[in-house]
N, C-alpha and C. Protein backbone atom coordinates (compact mmCIF):
# COMPACT_ATOMS: atom_id res chain seq x y z
N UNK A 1 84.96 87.25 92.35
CA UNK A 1 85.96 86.66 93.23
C UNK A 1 85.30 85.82 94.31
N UNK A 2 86.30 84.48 94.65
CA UNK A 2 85.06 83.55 95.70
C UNK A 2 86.31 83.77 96.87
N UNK A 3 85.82 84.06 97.66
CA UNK A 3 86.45 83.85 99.16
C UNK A 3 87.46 82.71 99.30
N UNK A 4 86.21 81.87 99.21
CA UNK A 4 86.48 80.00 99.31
C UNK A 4 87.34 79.51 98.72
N UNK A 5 86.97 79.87 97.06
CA UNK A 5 88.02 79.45 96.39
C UNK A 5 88.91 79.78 96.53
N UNK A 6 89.25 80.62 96.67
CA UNK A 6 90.78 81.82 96.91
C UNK A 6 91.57 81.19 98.01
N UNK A 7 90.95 81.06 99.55
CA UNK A 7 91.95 80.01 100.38
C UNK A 7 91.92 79.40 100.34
N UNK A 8 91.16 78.33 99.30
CA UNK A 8 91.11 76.99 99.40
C UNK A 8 92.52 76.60 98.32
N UNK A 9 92.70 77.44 97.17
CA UNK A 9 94.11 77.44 96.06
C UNK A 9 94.85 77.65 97.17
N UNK A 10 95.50 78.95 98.20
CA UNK A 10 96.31 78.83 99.08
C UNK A 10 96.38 77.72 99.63
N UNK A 11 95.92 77.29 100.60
CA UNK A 11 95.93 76.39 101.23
C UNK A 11 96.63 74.84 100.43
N UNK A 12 96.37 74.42 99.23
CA UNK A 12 96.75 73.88 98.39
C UNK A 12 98.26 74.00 97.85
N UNK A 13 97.99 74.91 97.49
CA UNK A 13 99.38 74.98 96.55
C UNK A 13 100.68 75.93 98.01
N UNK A 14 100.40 76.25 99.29
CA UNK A 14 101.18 75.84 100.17
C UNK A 14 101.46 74.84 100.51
N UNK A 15 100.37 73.80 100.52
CA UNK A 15 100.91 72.21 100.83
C UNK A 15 101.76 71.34 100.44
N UNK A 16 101.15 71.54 99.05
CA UNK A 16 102.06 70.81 98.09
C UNK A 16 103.91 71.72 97.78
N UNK A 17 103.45 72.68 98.22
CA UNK A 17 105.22 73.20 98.05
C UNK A 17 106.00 72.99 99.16
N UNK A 18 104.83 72.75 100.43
CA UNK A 18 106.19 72.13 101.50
C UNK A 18 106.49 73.14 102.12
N UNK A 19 105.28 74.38 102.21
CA UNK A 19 105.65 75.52 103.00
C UNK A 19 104.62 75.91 103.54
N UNK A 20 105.33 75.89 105.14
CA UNK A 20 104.24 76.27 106.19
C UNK A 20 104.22 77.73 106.18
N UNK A 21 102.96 78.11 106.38
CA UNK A 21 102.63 79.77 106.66
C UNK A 21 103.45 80.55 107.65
N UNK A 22 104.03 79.79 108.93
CA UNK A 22 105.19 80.91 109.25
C UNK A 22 106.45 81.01 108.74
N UNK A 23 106.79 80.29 107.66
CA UNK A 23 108.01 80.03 106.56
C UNK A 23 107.93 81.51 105.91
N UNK A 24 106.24 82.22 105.54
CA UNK A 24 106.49 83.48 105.03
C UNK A 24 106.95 84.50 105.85
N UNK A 25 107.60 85.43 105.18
CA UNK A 25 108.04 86.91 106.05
C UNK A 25 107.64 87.97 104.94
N UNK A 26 106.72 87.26 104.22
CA UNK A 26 105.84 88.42 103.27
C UNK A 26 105.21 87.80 101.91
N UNK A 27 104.36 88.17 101.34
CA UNK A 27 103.07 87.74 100.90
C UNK A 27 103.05 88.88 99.70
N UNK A 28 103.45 88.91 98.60
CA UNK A 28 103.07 89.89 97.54
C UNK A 28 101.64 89.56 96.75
N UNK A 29 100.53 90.30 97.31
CA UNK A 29 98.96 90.04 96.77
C UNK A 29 98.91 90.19 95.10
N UNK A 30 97.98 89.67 94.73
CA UNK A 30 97.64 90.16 93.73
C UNK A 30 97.25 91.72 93.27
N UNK A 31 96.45 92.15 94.62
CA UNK A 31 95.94 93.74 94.46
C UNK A 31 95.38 93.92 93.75
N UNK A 32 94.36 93.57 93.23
CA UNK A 32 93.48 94.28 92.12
C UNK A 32 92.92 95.53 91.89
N UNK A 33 93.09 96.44 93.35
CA UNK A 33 92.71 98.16 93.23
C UNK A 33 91.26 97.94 93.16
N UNK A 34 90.31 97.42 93.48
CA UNK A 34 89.20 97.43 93.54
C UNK A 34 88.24 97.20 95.01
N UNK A 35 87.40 97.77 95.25
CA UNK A 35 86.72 97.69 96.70
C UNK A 35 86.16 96.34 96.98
N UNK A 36 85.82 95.73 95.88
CA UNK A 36 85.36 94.44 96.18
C UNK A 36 86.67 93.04 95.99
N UNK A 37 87.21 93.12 94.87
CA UNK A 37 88.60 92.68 94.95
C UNK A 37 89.67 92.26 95.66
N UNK A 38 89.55 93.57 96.15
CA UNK A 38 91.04 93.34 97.50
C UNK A 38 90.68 92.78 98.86
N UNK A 39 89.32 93.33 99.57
CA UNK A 39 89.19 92.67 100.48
C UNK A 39 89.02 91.12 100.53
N UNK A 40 88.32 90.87 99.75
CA UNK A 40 88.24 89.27 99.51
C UNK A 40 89.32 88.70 99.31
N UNK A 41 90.63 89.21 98.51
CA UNK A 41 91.81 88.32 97.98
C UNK A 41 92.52 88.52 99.66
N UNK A 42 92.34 89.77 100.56
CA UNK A 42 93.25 89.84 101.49
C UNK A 42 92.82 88.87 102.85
N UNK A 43 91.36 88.91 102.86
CA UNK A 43 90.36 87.66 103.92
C UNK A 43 90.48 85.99 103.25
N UNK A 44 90.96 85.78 102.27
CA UNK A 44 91.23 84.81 102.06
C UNK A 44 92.82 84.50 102.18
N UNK A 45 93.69 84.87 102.21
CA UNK A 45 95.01 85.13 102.45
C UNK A 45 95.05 84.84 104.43
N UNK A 46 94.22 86.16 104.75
CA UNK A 46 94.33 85.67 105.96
C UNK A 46 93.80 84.14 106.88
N UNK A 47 92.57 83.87 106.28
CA UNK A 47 91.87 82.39 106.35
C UNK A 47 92.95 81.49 106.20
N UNK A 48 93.75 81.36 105.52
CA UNK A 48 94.89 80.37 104.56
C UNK A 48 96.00 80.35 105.08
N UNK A 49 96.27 81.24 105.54
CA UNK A 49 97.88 81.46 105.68
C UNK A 49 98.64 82.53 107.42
N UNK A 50 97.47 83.03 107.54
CA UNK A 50 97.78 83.83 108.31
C UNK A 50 97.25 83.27 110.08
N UNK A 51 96.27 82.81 110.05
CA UNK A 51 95.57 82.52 111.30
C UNK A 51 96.39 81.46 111.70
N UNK A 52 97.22 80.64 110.95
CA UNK A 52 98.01 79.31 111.27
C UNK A 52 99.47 79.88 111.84
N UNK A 53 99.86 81.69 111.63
CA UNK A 53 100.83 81.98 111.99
C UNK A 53 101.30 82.47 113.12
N UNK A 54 102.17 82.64 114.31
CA UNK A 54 102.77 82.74 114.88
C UNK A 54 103.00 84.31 115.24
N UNK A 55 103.33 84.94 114.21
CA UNK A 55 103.36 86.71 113.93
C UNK A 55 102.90 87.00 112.69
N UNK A 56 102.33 88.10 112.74
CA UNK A 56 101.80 88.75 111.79
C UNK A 56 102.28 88.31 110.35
N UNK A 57 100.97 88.64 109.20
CA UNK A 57 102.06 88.31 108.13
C UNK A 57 101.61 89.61 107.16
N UNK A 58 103.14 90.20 106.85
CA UNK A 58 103.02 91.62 106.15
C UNK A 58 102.58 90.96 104.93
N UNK A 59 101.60 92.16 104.34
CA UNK A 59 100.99 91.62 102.86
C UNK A 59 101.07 92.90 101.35
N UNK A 60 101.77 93.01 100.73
CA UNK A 60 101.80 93.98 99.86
C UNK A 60 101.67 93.87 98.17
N UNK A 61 101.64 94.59 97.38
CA UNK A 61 100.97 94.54 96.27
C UNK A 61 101.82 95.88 95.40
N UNK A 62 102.75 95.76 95.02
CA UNK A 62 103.20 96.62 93.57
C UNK A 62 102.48 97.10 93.14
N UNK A 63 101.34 96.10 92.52
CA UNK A 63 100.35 96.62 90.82
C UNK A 63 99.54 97.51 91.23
N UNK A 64 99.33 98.13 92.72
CA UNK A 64 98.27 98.99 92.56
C UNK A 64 99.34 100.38 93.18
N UNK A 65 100.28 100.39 92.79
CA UNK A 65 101.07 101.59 92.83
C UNK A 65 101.69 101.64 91.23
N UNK A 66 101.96 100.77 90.42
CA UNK A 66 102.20 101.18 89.27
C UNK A 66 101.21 100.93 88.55
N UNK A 67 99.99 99.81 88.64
CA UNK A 67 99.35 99.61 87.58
C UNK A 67 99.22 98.50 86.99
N UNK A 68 98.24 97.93 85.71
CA UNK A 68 98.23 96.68 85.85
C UNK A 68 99.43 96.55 84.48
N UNK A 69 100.05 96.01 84.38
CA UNK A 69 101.34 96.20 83.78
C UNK A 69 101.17 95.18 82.28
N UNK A 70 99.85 94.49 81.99
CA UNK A 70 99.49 93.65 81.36
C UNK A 70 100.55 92.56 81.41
N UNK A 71 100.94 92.02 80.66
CA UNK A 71 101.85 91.13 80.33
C UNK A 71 103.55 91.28 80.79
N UNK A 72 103.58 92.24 81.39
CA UNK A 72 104.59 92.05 81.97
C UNK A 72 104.31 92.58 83.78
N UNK A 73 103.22 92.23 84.27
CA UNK A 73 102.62 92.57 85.94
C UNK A 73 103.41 91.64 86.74
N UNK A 74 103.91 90.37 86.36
CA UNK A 74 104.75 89.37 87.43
C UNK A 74 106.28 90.05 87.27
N UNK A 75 106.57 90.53 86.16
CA UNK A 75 107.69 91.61 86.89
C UNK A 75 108.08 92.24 87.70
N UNK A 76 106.83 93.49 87.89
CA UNK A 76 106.98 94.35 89.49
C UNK A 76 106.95 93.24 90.05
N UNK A 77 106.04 92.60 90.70
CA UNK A 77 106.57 91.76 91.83
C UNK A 77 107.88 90.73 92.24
N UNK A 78 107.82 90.68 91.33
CA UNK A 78 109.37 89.79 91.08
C UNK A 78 110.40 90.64 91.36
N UNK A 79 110.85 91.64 90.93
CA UNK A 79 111.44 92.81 91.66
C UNK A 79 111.63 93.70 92.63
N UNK A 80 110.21 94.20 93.18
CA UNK A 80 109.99 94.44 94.32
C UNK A 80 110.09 93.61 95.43
């Protein structure tokens, strides 16, 4: 996992959708359940999206309470 890369796609593909970082009121992570994984996906989240905000931005993750759901994982979140 690259740091860089990771807020640098945020940063991007917020732009181009026309949505500023205090537009969120929540952030569903990827979560990967891993020690090296999560911190990096969550320090790049914050780099990207969060330091530009106003109030806090809550950040949560389904897949590491049910699991990685293979081919159907954008479900939980889509639901939750």
């Amino acid at each position: 996992p690259s740091l860089e890369a990771q807020a640098r796609l945020l940063r991007e593909v917020y732009a181009r959708a026309g949505v500023a970082p205090d537009e969120l009121s929540y952030l569903e992570a990827h979560g990967t359940g891993t020690p090296v994984g999560d911190p990096i996906e969550v320090r790049a989240i914050g780099q990207a999206l969060a330091q530009a905000r106003s109030t806090p931005l809550p950040i949560g993750s389904v897949k590491t309470n049910i699991g990685h759901l293979e081919a159907a994982s954008g479900m939980a979140g889509l639901l939750k």
